[in-house]
N, C-alpha and C. Protein backbone atom coordinates (compact mmCIF):
# COMPACT_ATOMS: atom_id res chain seq x y z
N UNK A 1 67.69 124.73 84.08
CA UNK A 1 68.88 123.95 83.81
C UNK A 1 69.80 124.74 82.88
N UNK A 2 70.82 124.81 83.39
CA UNK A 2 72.21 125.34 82.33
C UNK A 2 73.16 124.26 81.82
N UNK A 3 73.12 124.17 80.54
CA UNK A 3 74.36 122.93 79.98
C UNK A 3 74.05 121.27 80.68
N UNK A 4 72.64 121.25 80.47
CA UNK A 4 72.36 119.85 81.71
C UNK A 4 72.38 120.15 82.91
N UNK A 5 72.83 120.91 83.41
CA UNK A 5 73.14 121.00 84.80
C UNK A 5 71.99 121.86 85.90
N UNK A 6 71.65 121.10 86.99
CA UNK A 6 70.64 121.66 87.70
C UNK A 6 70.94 122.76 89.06
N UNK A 7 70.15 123.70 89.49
CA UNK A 7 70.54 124.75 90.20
C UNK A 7 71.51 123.92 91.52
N UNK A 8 71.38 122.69 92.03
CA UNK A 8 71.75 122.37 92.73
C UNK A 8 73.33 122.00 92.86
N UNK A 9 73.28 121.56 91.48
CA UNK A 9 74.50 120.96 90.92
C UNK A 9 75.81 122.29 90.32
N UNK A 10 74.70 123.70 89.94
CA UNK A 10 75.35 125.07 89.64
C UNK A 10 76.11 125.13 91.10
N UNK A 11 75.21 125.41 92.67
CA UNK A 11 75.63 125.83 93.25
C UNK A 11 75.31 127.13 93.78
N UNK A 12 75.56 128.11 94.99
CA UNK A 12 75.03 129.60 94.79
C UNK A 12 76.41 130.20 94.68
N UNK A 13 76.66 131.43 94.23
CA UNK A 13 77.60 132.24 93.89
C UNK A 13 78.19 132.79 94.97
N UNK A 14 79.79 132.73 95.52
CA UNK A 14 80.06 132.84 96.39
C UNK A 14 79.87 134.02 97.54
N UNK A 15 79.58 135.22 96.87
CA UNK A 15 78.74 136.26 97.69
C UNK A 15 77.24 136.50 96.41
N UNK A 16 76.22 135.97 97.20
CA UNK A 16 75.00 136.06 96.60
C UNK A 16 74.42 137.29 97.17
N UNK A 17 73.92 137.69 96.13
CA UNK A 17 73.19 139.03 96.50
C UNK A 17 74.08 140.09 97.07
N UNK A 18 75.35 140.70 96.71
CA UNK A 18 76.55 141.53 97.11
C UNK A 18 76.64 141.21 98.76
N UNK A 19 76.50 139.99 98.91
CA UNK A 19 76.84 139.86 100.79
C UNK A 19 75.56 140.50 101.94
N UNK A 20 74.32 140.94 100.62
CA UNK A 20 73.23 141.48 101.81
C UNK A 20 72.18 140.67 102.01
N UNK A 21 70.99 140.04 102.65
CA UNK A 21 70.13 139.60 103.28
C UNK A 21 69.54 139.29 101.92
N UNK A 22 68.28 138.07 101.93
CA UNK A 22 67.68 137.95 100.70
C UNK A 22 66.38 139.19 100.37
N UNK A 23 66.06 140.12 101.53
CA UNK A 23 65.48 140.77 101.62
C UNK A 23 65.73 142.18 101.70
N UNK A 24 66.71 142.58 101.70
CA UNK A 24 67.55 143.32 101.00
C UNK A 24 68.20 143.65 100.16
N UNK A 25 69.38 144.56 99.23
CA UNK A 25 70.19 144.70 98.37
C UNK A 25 69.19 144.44 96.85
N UNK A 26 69.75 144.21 96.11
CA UNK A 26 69.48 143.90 94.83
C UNK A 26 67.76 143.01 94.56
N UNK A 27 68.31 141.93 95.08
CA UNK A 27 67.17 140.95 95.22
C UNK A 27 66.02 141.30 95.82
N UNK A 28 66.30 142.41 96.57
CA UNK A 28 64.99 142.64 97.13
C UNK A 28 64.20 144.08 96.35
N UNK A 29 64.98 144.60 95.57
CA UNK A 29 64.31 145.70 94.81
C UNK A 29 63.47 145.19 93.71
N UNK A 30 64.45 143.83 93.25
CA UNK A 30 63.70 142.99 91.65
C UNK A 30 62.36 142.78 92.56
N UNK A 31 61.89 142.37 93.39
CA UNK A 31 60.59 141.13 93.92
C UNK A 31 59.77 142.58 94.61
N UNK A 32 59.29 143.84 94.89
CA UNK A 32 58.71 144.64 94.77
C UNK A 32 57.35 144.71 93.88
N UNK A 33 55.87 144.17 94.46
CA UNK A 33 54.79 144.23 93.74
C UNK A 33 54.57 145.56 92.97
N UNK A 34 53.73 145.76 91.66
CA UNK A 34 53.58 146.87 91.42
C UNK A 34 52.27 147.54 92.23
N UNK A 35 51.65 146.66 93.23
CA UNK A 35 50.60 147.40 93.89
C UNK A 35 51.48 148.75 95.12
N UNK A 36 52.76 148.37 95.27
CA UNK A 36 53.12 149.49 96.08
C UNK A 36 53.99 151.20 95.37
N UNK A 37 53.88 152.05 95.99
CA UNK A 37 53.92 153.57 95.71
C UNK A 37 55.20 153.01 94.79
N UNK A 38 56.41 152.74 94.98
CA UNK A 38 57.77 152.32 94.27
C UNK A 38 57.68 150.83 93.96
N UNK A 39 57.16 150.23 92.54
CA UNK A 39 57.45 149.22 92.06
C UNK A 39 58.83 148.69 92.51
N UNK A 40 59.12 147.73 92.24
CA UNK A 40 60.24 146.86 91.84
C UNK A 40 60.58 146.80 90.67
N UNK A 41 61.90 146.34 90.39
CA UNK A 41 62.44 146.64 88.83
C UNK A 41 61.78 145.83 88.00
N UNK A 42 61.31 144.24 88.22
CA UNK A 42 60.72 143.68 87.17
C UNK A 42 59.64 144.08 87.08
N UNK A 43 58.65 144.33 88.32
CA UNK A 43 57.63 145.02 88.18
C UNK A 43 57.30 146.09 86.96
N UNK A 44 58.34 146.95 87.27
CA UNK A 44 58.19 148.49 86.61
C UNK A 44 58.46 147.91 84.92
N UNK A 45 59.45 147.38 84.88
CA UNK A 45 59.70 146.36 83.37
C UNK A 45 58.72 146.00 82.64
N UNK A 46 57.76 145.05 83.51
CA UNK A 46 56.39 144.43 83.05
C UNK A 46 55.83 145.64 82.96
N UNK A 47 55.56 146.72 83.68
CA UNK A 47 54.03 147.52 83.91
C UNK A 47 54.54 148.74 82.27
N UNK A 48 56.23 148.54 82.15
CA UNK A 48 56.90 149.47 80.90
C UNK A 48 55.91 148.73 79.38
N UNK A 49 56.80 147.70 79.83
CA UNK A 49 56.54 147.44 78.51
C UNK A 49 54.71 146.73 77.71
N UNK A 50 53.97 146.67 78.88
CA UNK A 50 52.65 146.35 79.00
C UNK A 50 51.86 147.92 77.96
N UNK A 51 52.67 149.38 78.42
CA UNK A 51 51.91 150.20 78.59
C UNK A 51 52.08 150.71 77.24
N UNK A 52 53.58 150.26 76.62
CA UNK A 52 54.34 150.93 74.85
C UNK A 52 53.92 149.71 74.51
N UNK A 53 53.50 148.20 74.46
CA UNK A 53 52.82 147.39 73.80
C UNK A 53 54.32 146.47 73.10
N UNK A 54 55.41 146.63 74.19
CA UNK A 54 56.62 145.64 73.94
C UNK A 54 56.09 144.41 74.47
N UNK A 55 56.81 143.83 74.30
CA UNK A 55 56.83 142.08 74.32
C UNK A 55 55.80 141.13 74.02
């Protein structure tokens, strides 16, 4: 929820994901397991900061 307000009630952003597939573009690099050869960005984030003892 943002300001009370629920994802439904936000709405989606008029080009979501720069206009590419949900499985593509942006969105699809964040959701990348770290079990494969090229993590994903949150992946690699988590596996970063797991390894220097951030967060």
């Amino acid at each position: 929820m943002a300001d009370g307000l629920t994802a439904g009630q936000l709405g989606a952003p008029a080009e979501w994901n720069a206009g590419k597939a949900a499985d593509q573009g942006e969105f699809a690099k964040l959701s990348v397991p770290c079990a494969e050869a090229e993590t994903g960005k949150l992946a690699h984030a988590l596996r970063y900061e797991e390894a220097h003892g951030i967060g």
